[in-house]
Protein backbone atom coordinates (compact mmCIF):
# COMPACT_ATOMS: atom_id res chain seq x y z
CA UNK A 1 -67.67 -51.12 7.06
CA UNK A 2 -64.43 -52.45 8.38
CA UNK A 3 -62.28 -51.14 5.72
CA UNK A 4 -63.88 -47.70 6.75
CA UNK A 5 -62.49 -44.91 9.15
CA UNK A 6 -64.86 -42.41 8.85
CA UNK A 7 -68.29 -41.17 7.52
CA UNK A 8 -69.75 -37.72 6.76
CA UNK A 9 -72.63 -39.12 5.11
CA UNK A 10 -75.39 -38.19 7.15
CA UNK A 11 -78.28 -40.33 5.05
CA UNK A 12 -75.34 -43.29 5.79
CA UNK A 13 -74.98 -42.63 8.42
CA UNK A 14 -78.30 -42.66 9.73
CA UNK A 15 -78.46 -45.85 8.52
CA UNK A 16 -75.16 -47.59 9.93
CA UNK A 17 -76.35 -46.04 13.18
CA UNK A 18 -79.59 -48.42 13.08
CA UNK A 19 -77.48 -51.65 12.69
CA UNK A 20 -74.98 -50.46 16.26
CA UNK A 21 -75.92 -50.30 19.29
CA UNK A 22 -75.66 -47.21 21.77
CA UNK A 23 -73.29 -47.59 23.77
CA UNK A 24 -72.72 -43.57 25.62
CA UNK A 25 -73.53 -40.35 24.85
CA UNK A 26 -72.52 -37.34 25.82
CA UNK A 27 -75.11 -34.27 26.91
CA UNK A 28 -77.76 -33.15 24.42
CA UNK A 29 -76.59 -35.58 21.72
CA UNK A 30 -73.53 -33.83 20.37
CA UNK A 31 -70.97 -36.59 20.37
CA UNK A 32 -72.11 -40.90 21.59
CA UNK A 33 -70.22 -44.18 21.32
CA UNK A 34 -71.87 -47.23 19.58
CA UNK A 35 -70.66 -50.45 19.35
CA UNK A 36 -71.21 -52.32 15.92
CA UNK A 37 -70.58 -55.43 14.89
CA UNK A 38 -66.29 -55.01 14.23
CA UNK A 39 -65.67 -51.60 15.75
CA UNK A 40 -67.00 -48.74 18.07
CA UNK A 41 -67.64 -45.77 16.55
CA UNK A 42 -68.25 -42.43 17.92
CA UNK A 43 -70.58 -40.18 16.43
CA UNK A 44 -69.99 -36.59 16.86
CA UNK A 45 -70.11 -33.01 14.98
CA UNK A 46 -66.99 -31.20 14.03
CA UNK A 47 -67.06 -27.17 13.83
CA UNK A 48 -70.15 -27.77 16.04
CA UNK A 49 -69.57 -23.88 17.31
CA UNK A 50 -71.17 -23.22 14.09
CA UNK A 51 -74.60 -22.06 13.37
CA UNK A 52 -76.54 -25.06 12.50
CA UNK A 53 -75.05 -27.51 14.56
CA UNK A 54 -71.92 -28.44 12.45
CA UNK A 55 -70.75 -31.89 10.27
CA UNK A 56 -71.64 -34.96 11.32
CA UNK A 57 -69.19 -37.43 11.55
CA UNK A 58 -69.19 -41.42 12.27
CA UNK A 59 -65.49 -42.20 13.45
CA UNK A 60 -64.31 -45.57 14.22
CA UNK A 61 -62.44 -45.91 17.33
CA UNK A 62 -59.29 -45.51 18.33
CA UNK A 63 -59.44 -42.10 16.77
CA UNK A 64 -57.45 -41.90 13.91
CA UNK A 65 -54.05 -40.31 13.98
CA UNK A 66 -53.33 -36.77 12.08
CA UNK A 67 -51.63 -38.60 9.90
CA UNK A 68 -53.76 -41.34 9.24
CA UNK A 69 -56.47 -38.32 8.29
CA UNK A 70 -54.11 -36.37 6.26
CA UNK A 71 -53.76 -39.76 3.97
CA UNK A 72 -57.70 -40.42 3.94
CA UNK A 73 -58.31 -36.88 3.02
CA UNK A 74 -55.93 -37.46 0.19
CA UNK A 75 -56.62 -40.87 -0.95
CA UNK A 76 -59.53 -42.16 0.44
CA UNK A 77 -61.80 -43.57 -2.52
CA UNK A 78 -64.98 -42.38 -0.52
CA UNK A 79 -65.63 -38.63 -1.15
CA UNK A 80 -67.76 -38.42 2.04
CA UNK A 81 -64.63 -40.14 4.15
CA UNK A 82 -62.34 -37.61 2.65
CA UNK A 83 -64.02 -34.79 3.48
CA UNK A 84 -65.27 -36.38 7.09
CA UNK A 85 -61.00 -36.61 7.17
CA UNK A 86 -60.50 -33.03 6.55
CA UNK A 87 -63.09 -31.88 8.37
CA UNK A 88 -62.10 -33.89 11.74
CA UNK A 89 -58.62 -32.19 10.82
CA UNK A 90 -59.95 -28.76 10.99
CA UNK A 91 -61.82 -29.37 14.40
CA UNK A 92 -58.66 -30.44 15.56
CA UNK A 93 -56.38 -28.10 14.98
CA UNK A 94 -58.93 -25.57 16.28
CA UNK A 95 -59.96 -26.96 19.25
CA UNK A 96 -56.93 -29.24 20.43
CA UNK A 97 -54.19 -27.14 18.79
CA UNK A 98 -53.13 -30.07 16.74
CA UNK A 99 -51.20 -28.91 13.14
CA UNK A 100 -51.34 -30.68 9.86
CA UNK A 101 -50.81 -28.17 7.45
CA UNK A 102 -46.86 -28.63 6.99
CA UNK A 103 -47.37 -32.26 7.14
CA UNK A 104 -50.35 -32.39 4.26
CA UNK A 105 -49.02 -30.12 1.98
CA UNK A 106 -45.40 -32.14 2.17
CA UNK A 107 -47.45 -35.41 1.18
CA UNK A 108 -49.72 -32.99 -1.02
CA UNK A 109 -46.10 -32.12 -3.05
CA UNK A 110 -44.41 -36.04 -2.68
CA UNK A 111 -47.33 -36.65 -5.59
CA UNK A 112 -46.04 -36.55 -8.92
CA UNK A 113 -48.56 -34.19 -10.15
CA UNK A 114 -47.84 -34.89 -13.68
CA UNK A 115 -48.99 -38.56 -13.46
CA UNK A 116 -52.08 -38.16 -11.12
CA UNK A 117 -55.60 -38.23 -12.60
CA UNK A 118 -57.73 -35.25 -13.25
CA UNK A 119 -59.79 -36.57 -10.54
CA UNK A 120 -57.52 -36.74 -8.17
CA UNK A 121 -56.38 -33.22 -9.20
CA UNK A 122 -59.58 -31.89 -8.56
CA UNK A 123 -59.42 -34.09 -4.61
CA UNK A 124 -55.91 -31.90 -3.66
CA UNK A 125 -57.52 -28.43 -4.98
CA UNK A 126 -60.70 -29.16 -2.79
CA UNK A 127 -58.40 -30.20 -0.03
CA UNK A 128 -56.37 -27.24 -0.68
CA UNK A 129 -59.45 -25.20 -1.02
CA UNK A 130 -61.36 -26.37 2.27
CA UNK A 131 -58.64 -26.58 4.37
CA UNK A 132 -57.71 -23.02 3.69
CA UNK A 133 -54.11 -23.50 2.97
CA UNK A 134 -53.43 -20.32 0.99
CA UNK A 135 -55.09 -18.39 3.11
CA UNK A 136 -52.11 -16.61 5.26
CA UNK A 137 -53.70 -15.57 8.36
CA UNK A 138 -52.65 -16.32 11.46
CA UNK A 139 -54.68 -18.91 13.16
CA UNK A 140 -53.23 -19.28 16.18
CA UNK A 141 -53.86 -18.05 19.66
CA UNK A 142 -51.66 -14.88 19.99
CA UNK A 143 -52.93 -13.97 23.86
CA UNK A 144 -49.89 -14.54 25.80
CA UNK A 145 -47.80 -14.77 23.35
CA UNK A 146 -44.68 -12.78 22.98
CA UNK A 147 -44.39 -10.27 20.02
CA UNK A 148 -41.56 -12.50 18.29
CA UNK A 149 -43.92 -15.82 19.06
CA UNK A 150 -46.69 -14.11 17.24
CA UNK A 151 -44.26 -13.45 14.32
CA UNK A 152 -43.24 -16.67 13.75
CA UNK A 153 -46.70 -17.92 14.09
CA UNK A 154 -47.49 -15.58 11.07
CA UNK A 155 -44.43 -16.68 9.35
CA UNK A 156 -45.37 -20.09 9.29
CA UNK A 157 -48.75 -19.58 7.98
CA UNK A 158 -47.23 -17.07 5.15
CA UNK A 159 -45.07 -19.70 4.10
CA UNK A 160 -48.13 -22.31 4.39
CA UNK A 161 -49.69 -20.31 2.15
CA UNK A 162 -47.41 -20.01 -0.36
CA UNK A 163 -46.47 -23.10 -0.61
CA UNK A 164 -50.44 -24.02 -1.51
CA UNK A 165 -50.46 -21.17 -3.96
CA UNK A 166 -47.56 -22.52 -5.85
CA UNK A 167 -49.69 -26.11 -5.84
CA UNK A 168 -53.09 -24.94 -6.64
CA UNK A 169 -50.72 -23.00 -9.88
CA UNK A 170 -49.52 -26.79 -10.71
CA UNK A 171 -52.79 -28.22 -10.07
């Protein structure tokens, strides 16, 4: 478990939860601290806004860094910690306004995409795919924003998007 940042597992979960011990947790159950046997973890759910109550995720503590996400969801040999990586990624930038697009797609293109494996083709067009990279929308705040802020938001995310279009092309 110590080589491990995350889970999104929830049947491992589950049962990596019944080996720690509770430590805190938060109101109604939506995000608690445990202490296992290495590490504290914190269990919480990302996109937990959503109908259903969202992913579950078991992270061990200190949080990891964008970067340190970016290269799980990219590498990790556990599907379930890659997309627990991606997933935490998401929650971030939508909730704490934290990017990672620029900086996944740049170690995204570093690969030589010639010499990677078909399954690890198939990880960056998921992560490509999930994370909504092509997509050029805007997802930004724009209220209070000036008009030229706005536009450079949307600028960035239309060259985002390109930039995964031409990869997904390669991929």
């Amino acid at each position: 478990m110590a080589s491990r940042k995350l889970y999104g597992d929830a049947q491992l979960i589950a049962a990596l939860l019944k080996e720690m011990q509770l430590v805190e947790e938060a109101a109604g159950g939506w995000a608690a601290v445990y202490k296992g046997p290495a590490a504290f973890w914190m269990k919480c759910y990302t996109t937990a806004g959503e109908q259903g109550g969202g992913y579950e995720l078991l992270i061990r503590l200190p949080l990891p860094t964008t970067s340190e996400l970016i290269g799980l969801a990219i590498l990790s040999p556990f599907e379930d910690e890659a997309v627990a990586a991606l997933m935490r990624l998401l929650d971030e930038e939508a909730v704490e306004n934290k990017d990672f697009r620029e900086e996944m797609l740049a170690q995204i293109e570093a690969q030589d995409l010639e010499a990677v494996s078909e399954s690890q083709k198939q990880r960056l067009r998921t992560i490509l795919t999930l994370a909504d990279l092509a997509n050029p929308m805007n997802k930004r705040d724009v209220l209070g924003k000036s008009a030229e802020e706005v536009k450079q938001d949307a600028a960035y995310f239309a060259a985002i998007s390109e930039r995964a279009r031409q990869l997904l092309q390669k991929l």
